[in-house]
C-alpha atoms as a PDB file:
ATOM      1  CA  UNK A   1      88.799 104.961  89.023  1.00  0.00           C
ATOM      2  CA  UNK A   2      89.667 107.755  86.252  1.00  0.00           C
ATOM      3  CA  UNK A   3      92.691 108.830  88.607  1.00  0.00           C
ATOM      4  CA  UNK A   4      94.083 105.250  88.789  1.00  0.00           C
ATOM      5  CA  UNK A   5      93.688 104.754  84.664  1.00  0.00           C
ATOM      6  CA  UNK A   6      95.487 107.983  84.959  1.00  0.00           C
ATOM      7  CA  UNK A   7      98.259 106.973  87.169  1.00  0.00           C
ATOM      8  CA  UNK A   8      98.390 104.027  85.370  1.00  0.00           C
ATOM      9  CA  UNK A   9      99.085 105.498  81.767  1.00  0.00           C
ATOM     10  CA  UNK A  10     101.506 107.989  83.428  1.00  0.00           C
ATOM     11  CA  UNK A  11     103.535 105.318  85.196  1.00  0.00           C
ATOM     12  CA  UNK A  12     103.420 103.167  81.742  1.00  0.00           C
ATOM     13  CA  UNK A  13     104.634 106.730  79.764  1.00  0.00           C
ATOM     14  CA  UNK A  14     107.442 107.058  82.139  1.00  0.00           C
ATOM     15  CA  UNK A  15     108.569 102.960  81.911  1.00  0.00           C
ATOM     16  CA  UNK A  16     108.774 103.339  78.399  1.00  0.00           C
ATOM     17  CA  UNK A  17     110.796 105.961  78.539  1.00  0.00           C
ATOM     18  CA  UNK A  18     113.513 104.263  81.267  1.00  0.00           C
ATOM     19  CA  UNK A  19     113.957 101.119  79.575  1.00  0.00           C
ATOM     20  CA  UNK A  20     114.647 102.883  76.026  1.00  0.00           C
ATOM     21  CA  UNK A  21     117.488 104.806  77.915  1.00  0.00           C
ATOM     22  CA  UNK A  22     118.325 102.166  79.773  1.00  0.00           C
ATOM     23  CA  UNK A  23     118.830  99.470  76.736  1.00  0.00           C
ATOM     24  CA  UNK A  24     120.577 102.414  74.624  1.00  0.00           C
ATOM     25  CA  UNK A  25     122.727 102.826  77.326  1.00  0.00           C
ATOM     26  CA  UNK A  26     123.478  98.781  77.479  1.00  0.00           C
ATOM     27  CA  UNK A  27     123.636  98.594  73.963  1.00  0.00           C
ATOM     28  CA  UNK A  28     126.456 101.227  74.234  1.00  0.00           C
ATOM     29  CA  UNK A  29     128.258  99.931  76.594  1.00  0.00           C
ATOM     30  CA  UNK A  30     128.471  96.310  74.804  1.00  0.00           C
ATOM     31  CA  UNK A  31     129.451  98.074  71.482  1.00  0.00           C
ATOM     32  CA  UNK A  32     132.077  99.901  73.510  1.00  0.00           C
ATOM     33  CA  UNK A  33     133.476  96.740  74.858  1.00  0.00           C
ATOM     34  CA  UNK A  34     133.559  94.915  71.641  1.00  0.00           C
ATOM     35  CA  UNK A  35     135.003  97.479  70.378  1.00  0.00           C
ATOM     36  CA  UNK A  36     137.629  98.500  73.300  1.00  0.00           C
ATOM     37  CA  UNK A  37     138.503  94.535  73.320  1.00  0.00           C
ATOM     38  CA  UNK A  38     138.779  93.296  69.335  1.00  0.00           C
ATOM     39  CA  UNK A  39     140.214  96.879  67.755  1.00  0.00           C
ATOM     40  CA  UNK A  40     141.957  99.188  70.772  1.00  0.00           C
ATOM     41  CA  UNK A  41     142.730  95.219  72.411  1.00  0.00           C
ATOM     42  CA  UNK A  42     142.344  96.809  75.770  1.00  0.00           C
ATOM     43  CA  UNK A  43     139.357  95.713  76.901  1.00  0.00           C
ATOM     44  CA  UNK A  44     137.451  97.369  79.635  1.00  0.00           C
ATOM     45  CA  UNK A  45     136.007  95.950  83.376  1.00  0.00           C
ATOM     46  CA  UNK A  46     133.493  98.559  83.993  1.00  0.00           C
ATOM     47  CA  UNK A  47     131.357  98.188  80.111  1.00  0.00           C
ATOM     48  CA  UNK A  48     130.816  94.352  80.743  1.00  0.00           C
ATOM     49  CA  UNK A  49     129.701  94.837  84.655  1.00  0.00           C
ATOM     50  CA  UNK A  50     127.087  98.067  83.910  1.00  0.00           C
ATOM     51  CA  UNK A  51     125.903  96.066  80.744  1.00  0.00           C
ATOM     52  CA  UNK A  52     124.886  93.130  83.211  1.00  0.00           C
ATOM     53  CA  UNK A  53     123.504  95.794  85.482  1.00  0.00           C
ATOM     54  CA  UNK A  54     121.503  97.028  83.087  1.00  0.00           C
ATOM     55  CA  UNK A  55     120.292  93.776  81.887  1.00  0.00           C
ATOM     56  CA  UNK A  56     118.703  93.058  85.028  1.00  0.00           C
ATOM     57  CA  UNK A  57     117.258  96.362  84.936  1.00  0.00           C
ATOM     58  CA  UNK A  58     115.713  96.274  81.825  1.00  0.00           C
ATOM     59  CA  UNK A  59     114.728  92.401  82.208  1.00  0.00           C
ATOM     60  CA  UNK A  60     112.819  93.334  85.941  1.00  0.00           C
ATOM     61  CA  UNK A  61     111.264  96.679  84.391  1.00  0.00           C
ATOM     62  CA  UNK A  62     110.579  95.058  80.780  1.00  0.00           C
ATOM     63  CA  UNK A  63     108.364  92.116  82.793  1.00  0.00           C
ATOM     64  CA  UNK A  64     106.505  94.553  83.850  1.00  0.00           C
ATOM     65  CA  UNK A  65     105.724  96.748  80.912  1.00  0.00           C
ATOM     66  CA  UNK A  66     105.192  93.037  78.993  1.00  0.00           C
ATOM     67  CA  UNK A  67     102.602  92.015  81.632  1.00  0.00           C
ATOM     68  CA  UNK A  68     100.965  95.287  80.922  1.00  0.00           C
ATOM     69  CA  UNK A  69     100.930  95.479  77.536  1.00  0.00           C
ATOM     70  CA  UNK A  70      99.787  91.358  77.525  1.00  0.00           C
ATOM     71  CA  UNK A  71     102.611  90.458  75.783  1.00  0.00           C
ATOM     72  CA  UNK A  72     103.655  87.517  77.661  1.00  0.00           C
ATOM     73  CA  UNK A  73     103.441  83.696  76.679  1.00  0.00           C
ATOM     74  CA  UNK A  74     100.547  82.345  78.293  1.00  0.00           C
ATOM     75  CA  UNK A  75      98.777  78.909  77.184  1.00  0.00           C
ATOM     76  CA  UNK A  76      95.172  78.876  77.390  1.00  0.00           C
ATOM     77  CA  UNK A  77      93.893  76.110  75.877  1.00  0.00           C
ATOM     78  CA  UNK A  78      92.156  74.827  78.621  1.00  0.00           C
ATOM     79  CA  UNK A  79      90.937  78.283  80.394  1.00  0.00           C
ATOM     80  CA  UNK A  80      89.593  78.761  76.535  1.00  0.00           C
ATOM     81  CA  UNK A  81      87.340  75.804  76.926  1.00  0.00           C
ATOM     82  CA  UNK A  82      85.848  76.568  80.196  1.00  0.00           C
ATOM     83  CA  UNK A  83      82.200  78.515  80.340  1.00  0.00           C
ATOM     84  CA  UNK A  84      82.923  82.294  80.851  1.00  0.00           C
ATOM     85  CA  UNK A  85      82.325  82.786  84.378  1.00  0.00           C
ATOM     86  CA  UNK A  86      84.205  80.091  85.205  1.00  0.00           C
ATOM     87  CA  UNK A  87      86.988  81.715  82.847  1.00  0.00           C
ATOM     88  CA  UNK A  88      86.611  84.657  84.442  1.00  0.00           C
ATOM     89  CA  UNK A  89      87.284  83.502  87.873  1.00  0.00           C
ATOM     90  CA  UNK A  90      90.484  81.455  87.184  1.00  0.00           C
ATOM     91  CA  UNK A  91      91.540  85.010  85.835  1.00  0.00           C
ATOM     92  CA  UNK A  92      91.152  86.380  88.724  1.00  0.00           C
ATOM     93  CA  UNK A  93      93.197  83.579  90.897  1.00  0.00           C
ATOM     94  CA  UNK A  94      95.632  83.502  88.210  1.00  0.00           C
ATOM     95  CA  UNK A  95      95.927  87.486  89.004  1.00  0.00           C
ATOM     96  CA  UNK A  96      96.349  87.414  92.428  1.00  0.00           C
ATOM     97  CA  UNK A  97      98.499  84.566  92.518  1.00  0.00           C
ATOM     98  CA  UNK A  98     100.821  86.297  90.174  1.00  0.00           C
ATOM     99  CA  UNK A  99     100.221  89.683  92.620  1.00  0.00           C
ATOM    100  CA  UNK A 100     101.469  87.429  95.716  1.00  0.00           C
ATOM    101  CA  UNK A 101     104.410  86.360  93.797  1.00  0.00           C
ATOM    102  CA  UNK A 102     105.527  89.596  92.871  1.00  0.00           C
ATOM    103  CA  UNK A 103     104.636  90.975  96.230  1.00  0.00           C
ATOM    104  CA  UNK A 104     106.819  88.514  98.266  1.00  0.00           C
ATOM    105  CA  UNK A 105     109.721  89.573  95.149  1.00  0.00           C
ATOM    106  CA  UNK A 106     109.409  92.551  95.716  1.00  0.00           C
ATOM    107  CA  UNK A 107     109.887  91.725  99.512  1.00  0.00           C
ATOM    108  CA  UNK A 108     112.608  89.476 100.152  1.00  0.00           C
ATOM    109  CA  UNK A 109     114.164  91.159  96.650  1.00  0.00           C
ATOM    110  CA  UNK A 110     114.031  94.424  98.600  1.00  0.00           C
ATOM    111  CA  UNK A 111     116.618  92.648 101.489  1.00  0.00           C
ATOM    112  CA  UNK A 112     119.089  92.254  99.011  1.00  0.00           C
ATOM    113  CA  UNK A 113     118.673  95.709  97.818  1.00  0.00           C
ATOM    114  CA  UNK A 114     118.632  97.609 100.960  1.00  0.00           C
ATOM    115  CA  UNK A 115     122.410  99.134 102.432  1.00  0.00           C
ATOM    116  CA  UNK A 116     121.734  97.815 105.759  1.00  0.00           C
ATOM    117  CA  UNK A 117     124.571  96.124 107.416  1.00  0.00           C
ATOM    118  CA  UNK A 118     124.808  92.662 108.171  1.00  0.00           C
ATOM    119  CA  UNK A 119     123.827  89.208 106.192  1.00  0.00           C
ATOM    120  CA  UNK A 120     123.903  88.370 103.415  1.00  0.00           C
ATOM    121  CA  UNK A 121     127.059  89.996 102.432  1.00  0.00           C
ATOM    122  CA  UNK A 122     125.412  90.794  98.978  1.00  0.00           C
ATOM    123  CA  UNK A 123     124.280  93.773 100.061  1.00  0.00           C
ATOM    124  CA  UNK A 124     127.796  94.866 101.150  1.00  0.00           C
ATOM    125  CA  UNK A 125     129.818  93.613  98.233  1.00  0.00           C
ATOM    126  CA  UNK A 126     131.511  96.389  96.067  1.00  0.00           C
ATOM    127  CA  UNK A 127     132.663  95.046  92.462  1.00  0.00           C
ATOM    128  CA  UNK A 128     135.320  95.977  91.059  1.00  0.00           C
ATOM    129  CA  UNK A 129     134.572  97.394  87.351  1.00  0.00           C
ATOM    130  CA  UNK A 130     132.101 100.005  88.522  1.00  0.00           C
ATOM    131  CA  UNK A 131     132.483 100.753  91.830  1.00  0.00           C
ATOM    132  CA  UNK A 132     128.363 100.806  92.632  1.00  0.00           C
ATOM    133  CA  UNK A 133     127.156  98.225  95.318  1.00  0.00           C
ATOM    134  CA  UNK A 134     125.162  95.330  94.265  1.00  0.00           C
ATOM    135  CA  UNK A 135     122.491  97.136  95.880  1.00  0.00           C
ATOM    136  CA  UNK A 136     122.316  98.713  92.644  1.00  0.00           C
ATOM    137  CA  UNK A 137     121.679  95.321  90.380  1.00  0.00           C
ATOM    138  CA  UNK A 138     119.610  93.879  93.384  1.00  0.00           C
ATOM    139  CA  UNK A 139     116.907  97.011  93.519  1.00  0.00           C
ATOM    140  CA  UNK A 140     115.445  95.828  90.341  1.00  0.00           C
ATOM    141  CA  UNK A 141     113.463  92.991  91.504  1.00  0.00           C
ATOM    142  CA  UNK A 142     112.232  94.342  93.831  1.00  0.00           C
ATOM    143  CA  UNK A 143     110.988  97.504  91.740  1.00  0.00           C
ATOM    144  CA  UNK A 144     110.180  95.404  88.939  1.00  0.00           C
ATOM    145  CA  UNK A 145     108.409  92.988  91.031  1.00  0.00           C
ATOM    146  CA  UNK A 146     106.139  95.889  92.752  1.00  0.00           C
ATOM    147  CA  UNK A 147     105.152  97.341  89.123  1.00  0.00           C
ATOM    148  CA  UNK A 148     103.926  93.919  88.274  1.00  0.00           C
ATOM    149  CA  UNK A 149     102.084  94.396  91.855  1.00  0.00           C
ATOM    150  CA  UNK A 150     101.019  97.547  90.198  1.00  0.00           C
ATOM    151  CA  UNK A 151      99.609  96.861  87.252  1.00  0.00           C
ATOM    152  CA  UNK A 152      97.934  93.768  87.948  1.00  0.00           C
ATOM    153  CA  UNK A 153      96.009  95.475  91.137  1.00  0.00           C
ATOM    154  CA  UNK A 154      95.285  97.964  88.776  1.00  0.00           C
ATOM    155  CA  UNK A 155      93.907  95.699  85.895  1.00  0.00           C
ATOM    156  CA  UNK A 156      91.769  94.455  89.216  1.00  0.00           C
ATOM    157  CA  UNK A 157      90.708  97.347  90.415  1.00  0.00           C
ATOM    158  CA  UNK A 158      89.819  99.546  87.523  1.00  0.00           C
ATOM    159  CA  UNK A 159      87.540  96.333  86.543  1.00  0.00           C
END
């Protein structure tokens, strides 16, 4: 179990690292808009579209570094209440609940995300300010959604 603790950290290292580039970069690109829009008054396509691009990055990759960390909102009065093994065990549904979610996310998010041709047209649709495919936006979930896979099968595992 050391090596998964191990993997674990070094995938957590490396997340950290992304989303601080990737919310400079977002914060950049809205500052650059502002000011492209109010002072220059030629405002730019391309800063609003990879600023929502990198919103859904950072959203999708923050969940999972959140859920990691335990930082999300959770309210347990009532699994506070209950007698610890029975706490324990609606833990561990609550876990793998949560792991089946993300799984199925990461899933069906990961048919949006793939360049394969054919429905839904999604997949195939260029815009205009950057040029990427939607592919790009649409990879998130499901990468997002298998690190919350990750980490919560790792929680389980290293247990």
């Amino acid at each position: 179990m050391s090596r998964l603790v191990h993997l674990v950290h070094l995938v957590e290292r490396v997340l950290d690292k992304v989303l601080i580039g990737l919310f400079l970069v977002m914060v950049a690109a809205i500052v650059w808009q502002v000011f492209a829009r109010y002072v220059l008054q030629a405002p730019t396509i391309w800063s609003e579209e990879l600023a929502r691009f990198l919103l859904v990055w950072v959203t999708m990759l923050g969940s999972a570094y959140v859920l990691e960390h335990g930082g999300h909102v959770a309210v347990t009065v009532f699994v506070d209440m209950l007698p610890e093994p029975l706490e324990r065990a609606v833990a561990v549904v609550r876990d793998f609940i949560v792991i089946a979610m993300a799984g199925s996310l990461a899933y069906f998010g990961s048919g949006f995300a793939a360049p394969r041709p054919g429905p839904p047209p999604g997949r195939r649709r260029i815009p205009t300010g950057l040029g990427l495919p939607m592919g790009w936006a649409y990879a998130a979930v499901p990468i997002g959604a298998g690190l919350i896979a990750f980490f919560l099968l790792a929680r389980r595992l290293s247990r």
